[in-house]
PDB file of N, CA and C in Angstrom:
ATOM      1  N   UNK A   1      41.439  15.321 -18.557  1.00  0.00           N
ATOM      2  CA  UNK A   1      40.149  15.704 -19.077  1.00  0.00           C
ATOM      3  C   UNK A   1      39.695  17.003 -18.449  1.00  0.00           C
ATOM      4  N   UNK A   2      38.996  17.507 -19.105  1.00  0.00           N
ATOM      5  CA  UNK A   2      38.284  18.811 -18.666  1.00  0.00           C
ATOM      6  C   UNK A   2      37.243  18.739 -17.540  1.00  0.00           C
ATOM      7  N   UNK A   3      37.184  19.676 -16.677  1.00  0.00           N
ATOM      8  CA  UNK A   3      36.652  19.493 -15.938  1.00  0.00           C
ATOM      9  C   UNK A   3      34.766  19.585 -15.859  1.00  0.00           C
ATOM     10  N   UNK A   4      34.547  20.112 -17.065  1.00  0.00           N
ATOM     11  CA  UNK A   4      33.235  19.971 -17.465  1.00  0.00           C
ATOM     12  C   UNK A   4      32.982  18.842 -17.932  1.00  0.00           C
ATOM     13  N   UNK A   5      33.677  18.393 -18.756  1.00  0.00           N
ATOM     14  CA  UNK A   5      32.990  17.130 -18.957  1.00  0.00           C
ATOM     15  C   UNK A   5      33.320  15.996 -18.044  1.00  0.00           C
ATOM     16  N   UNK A   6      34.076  16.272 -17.334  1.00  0.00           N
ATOM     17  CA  UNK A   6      33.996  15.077 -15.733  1.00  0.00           C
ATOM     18  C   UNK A   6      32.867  14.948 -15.702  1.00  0.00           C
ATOM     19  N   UNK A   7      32.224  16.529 -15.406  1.00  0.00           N
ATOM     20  CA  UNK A   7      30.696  16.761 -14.662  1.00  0.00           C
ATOM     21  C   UNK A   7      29.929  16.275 -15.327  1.00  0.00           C
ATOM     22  N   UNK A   8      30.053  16.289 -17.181  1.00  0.00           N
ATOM     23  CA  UNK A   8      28.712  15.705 -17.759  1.00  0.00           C
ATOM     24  C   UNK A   8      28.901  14.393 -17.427  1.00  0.00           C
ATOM     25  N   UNK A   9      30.278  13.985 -17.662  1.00  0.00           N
ATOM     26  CA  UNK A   9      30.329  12.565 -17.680  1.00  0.00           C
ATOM     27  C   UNK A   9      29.664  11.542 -16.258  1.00  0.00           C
ATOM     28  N   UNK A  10      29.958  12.165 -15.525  1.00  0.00           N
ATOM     29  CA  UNK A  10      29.309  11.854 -13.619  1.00  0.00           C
ATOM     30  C   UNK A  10      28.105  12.031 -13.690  1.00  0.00           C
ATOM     31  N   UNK A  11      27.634  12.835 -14.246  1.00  0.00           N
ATOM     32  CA  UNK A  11      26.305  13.314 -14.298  1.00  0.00           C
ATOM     33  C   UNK A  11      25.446  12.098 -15.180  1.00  0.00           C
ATOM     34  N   UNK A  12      25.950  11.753 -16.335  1.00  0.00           N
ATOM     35  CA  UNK A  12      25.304  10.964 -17.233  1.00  0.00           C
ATOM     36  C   UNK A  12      25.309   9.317 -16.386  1.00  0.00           C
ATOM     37  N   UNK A  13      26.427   9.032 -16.003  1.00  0.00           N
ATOM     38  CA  UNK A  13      27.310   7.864 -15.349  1.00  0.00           C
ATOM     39  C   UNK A  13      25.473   8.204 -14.287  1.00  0.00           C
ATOM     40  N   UNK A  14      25.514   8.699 -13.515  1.00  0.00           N
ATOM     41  CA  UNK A  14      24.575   8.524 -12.570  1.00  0.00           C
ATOM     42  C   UNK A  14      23.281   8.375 -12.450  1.00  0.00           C
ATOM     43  N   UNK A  15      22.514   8.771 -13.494  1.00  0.00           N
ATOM     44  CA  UNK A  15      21.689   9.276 -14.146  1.00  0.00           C
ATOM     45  C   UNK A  15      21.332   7.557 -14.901  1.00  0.00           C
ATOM     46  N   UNK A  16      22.567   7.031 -15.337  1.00  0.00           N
ATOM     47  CA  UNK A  16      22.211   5.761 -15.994  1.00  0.00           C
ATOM     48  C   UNK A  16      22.046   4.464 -15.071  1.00  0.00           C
ATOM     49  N   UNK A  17      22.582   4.947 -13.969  1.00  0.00           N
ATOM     50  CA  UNK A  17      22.964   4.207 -12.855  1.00  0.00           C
ATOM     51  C   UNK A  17      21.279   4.074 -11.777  1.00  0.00           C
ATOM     52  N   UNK A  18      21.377   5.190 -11.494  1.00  0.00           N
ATOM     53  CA  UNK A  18      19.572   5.160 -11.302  1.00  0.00           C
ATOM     54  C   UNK A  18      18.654   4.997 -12.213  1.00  0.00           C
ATOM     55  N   UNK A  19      18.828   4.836 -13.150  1.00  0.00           N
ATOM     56  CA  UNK A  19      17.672   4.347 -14.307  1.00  0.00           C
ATOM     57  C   UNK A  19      17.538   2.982 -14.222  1.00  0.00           C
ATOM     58  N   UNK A  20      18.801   2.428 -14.301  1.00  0.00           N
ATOM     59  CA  UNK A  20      18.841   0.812 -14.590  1.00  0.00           C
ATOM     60  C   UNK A  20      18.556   0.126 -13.091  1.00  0.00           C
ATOM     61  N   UNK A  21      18.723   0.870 -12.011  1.00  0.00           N
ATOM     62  CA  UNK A  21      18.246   0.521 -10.603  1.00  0.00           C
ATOM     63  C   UNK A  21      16.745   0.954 -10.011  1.00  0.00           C
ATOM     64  N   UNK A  22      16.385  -0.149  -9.968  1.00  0.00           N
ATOM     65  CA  UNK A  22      15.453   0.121  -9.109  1.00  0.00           C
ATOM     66  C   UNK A  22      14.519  -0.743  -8.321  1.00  0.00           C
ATOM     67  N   UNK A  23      13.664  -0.481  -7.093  1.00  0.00           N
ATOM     68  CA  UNK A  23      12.822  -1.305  -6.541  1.00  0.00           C
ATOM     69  C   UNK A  23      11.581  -1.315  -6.848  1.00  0.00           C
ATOM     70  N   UNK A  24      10.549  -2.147  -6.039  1.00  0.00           N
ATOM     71  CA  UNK A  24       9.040  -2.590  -6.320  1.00  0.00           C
ATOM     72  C   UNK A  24       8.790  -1.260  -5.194  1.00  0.00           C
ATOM     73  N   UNK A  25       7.583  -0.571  -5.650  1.00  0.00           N
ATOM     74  CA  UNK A  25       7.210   0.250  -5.194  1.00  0.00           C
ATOM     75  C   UNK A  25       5.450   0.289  -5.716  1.00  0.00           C
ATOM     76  N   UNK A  26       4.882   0.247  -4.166  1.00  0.00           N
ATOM     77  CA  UNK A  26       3.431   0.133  -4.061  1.00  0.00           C
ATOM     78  C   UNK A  26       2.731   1.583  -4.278  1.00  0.00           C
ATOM     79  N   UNK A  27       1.627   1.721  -5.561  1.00  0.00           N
ATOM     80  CA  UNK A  27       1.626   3.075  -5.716  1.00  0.00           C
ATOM     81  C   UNK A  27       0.658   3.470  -4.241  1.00  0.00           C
ATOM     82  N   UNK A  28      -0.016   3.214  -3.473  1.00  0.00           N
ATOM     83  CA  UNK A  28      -0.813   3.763  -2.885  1.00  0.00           C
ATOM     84  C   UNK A  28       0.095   3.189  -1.260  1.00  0.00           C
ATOM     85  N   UNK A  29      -0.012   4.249  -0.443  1.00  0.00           N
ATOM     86  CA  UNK A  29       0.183   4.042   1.179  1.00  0.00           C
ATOM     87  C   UNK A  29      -0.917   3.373   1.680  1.00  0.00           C
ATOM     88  N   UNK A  30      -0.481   2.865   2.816  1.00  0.00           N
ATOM     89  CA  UNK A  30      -1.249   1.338   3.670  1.00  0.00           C
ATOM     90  C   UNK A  30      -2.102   2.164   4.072  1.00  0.00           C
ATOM     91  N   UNK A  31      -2.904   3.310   4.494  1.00  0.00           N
ATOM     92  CA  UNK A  31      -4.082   3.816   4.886  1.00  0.00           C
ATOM     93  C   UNK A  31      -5.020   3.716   3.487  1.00  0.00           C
ATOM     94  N   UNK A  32      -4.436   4.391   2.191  1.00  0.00           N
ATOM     95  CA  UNK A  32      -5.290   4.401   1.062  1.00  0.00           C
ATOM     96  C   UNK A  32      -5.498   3.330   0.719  1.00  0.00           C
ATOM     97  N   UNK A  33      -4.736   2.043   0.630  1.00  0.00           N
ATOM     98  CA  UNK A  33      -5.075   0.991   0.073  1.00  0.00           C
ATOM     99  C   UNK A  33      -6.091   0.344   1.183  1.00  0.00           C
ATOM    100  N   UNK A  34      -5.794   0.473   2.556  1.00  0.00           N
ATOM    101  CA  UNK A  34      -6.738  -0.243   3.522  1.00  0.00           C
ATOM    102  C   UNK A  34      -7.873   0.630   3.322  1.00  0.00           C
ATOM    103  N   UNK A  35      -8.580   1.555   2.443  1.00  0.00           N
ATOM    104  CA  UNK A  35      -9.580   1.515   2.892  1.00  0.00           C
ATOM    105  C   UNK A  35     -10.796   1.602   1.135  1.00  0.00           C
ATOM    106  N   UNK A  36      -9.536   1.491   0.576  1.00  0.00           N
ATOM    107  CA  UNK A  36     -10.153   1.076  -1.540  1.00  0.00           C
ATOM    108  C   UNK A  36     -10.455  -0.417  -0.833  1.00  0.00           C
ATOM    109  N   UNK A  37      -9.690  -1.203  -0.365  1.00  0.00           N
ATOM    110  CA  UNK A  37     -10.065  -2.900  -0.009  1.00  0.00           C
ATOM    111  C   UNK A  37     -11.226  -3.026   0.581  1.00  0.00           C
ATOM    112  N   UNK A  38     -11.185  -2.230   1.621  1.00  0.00           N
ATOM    113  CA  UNK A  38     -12.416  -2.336   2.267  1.00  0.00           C
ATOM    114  C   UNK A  38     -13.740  -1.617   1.389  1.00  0.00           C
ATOM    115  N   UNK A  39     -13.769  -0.808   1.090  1.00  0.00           N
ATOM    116  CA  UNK A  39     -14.871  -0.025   0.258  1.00  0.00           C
ATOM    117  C   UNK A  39     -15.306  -0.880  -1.264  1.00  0.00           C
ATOM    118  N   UNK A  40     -14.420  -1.662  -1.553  1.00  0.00           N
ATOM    119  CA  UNK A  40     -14.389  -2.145  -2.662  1.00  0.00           C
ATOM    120  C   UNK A  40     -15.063  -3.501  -2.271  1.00  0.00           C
ATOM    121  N   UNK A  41     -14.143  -3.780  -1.252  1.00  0.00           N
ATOM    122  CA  UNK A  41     -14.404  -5.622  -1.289  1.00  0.00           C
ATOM    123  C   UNK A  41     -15.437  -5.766  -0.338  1.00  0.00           C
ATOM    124  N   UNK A  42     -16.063  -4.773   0.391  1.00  0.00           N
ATOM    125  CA  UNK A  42     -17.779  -5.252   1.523  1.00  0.00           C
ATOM    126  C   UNK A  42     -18.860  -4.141   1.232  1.00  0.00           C
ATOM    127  N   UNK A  43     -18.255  -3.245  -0.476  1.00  0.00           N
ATOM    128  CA  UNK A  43     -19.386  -2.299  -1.084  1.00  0.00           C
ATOM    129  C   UNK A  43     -19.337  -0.989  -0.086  1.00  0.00           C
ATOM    130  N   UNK A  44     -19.435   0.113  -0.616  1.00  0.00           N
ATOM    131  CA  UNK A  44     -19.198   1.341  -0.014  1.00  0.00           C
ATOM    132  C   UNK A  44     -20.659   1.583   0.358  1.00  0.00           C
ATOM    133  N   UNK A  45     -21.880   0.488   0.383  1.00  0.00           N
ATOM    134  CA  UNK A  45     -23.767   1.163   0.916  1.00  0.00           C
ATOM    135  C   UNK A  45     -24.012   1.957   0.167  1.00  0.00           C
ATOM    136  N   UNK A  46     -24.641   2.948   1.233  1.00  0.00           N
ATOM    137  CA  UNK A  46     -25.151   3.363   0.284  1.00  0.00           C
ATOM    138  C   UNK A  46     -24.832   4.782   0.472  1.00  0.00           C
ATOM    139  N   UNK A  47     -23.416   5.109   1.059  1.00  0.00           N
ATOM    140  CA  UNK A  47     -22.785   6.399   1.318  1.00  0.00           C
ATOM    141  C   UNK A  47     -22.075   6.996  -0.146  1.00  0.00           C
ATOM    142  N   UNK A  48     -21.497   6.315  -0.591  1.00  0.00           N
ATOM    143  CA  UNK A  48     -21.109   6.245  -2.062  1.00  0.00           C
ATOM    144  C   UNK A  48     -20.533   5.281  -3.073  1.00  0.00           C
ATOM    145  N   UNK A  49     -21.188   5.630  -4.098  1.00  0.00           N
ATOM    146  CA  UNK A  49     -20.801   4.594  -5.070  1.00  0.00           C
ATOM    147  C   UNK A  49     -18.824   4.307  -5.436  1.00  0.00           C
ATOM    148  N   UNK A  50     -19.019   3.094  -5.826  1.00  0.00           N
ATOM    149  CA  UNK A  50     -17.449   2.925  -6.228  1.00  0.00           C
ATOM    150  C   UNK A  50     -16.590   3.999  -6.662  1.00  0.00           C
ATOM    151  N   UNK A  51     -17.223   4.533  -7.866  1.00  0.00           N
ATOM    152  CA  UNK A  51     -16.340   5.353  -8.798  1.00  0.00           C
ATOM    153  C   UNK A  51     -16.133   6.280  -8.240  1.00  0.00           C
ATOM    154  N   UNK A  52     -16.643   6.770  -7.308  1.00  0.00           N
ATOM    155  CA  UNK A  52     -16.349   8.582  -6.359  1.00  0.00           C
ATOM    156  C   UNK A  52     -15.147   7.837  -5.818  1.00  0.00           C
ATOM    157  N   UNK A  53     -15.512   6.320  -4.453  1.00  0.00           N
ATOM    158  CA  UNK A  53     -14.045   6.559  -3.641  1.00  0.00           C
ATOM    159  C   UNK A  53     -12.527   6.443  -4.863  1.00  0.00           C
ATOM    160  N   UNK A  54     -13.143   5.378  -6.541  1.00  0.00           N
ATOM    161  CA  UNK A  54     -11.437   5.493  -7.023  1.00  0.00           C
ATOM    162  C   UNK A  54     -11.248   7.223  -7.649  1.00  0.00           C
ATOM    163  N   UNK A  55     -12.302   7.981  -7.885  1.00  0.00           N
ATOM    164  CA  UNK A  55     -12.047   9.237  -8.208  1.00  0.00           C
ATOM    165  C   UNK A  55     -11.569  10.056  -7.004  1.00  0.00           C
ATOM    166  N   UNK A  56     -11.371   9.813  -5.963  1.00  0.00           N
ATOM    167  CA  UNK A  56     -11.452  10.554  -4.736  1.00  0.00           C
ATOM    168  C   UNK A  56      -9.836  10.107  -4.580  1.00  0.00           C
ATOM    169  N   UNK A  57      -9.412   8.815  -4.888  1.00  0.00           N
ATOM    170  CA  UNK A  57      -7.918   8.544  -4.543  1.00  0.00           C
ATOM    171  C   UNK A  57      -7.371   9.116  -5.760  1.00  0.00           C
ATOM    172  N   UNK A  58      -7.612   8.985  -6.909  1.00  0.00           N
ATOM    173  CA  UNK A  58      -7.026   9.549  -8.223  1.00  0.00           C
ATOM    174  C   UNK A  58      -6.654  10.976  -8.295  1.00  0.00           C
ATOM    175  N   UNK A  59      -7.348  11.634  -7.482  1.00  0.00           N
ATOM    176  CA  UNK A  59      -7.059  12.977  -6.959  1.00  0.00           C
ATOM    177  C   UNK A  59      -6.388  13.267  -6.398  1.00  0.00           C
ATOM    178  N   UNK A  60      -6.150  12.390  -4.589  1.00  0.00           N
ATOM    179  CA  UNK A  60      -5.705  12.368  -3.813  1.00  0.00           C
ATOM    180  C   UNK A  60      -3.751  12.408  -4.451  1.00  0.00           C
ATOM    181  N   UNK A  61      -4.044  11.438  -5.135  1.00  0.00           N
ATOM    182  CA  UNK A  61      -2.582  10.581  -6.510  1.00  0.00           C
ATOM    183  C   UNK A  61      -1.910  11.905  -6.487  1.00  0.00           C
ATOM    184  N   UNK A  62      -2.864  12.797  -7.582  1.00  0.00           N
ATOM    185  CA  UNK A  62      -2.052  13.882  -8.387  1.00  0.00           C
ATOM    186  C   UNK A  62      -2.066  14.875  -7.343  1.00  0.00           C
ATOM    187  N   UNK A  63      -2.802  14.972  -6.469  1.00  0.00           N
ATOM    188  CA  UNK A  63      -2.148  16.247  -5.275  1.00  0.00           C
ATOM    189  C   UNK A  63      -1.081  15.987  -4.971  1.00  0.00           C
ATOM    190  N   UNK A  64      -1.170  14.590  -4.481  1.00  0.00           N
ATOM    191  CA  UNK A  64       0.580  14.625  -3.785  1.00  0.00           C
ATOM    192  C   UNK A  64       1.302  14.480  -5.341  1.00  0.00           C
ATOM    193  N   UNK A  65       1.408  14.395  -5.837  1.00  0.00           N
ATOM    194  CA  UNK A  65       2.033  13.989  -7.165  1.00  0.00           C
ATOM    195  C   UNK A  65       3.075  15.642  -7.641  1.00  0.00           C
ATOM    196  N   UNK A  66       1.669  16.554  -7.682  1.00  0.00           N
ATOM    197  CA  UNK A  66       2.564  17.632  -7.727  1.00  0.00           C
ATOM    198  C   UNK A  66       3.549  18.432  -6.795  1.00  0.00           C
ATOM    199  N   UNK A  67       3.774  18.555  -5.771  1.00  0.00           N
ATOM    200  CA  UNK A  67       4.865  18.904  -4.393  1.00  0.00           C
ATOM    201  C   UNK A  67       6.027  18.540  -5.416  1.00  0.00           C
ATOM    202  N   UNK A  68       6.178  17.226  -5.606  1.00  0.00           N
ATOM    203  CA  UNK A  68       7.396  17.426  -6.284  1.00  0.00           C
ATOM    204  C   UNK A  68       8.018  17.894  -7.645  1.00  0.00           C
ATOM    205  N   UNK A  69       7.142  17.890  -8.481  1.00  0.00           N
ATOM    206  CA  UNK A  69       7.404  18.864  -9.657  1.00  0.00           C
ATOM    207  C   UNK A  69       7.290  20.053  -9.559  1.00  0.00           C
ATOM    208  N   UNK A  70       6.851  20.470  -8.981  1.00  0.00           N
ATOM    209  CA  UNK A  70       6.722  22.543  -8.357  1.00  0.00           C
ATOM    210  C   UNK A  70       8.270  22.093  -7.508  1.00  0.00           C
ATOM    211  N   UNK A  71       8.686  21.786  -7.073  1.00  0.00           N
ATOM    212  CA  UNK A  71       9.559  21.786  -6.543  1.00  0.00           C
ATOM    213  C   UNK A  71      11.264  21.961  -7.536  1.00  0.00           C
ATOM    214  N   UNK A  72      11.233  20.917  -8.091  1.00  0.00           N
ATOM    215  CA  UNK A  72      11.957  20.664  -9.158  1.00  0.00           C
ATOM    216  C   UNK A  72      12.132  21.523 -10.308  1.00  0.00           C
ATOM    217  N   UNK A  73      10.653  22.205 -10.721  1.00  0.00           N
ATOM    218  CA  UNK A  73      10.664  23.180 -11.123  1.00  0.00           C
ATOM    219  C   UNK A  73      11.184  24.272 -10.978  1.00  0.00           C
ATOM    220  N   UNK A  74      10.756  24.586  -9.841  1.00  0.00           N
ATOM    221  CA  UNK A  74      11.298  25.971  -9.301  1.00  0.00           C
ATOM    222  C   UNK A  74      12.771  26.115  -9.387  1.00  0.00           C
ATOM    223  N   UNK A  75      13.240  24.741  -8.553  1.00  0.00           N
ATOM    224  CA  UNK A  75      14.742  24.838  -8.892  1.00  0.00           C
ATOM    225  C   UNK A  75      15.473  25.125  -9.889  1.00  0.00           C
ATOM    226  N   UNK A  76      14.683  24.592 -11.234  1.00  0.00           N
ATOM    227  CA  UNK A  76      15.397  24.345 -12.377  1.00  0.00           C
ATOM    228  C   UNK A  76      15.474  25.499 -13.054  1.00  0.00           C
ATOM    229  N   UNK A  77      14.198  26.879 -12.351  1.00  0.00           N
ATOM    230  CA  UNK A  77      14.142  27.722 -12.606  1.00  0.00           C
ATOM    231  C   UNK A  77      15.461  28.987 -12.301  1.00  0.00           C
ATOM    232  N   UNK A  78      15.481  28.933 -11.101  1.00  0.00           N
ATOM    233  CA  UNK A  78      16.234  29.537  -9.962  1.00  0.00           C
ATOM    234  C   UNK A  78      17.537  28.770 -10.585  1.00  0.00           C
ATOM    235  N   UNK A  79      18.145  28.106 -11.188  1.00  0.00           N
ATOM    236  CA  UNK A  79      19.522  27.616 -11.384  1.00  0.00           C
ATOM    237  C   UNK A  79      19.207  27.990 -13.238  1.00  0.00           C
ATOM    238  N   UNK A  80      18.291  28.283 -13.649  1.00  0.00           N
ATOM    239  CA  UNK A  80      18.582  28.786 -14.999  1.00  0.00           C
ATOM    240  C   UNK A  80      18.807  30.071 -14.842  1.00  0.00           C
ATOM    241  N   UNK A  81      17.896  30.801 -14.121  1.00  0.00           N
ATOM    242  CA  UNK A  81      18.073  32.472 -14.168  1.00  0.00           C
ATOM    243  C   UNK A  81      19.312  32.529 -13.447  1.00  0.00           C
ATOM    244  N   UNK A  82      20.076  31.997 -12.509  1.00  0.00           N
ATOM    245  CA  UNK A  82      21.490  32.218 -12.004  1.00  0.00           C
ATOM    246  C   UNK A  82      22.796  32.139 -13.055  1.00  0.00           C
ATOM    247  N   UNK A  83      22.651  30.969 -14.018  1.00  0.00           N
ATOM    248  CA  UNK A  83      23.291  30.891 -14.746  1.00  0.00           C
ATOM    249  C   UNK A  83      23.369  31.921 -16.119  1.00  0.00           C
ATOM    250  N   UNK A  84      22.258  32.460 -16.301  1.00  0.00           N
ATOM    251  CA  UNK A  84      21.725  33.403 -17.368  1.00  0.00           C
ATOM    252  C   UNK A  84      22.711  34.655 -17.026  1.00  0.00           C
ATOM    253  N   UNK A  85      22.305  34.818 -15.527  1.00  0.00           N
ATOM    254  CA  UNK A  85      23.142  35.913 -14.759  1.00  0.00           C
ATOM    255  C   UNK A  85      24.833  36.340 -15.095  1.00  0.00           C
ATOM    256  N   UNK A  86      25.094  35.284 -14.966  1.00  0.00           N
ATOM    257  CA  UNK A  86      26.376  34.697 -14.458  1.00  0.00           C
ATOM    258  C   UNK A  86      27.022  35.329 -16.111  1.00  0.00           C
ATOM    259  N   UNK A  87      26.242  34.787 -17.040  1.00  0.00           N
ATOM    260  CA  UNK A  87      26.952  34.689 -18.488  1.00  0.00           C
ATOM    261  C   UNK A  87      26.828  36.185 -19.172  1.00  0.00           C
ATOM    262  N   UNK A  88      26.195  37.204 -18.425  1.00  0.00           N
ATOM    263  CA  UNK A  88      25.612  38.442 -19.019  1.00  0.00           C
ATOM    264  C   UNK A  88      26.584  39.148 -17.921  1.00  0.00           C
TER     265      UNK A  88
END
């Protein structure tokens, strides 16, 4: 076989392999969740209402959320313009 399609083929093979695998994964870390429990379950007073602290983690979510797509991105960028290179 060709050696490109080894690569798609490994590539796909793996790709299906981590799809069909996977674990239980808690969306929030033990500091954020210890303190939605607490704010939630003995009332946040009268410092702030509910909906700020889940708007305040929902934020918190998509900050970290993006690091890794700018990341991934970039790469995907930087390995397209190399290859663009490569063929010109």
């Amino acid at each position: 076989m060709n050696l490109k399609i080894r690569k798609i083929l490994f590539a796909s093979f793996l790709a299906l392999l981590l799809t069909l695998t996977g674990t239980d994964a808690y969306s929030q870390c033990a500091m954020c969740r210890a303190t939605v429990e607490s704010n939630v379950g003995t009332g946040s007073g009268d410092k702030e209402p509910e909906s700020e602290v889940g708007a305040g983690l929902n934020t918190g979510i998509l900050y970290l959320m993006l690091a890794p797509y700018l990341l991934v991105g970039t790469l995907g960028y930087l390995w397209y313009r190399s290859s663009k290179k490569k063929r010109s």
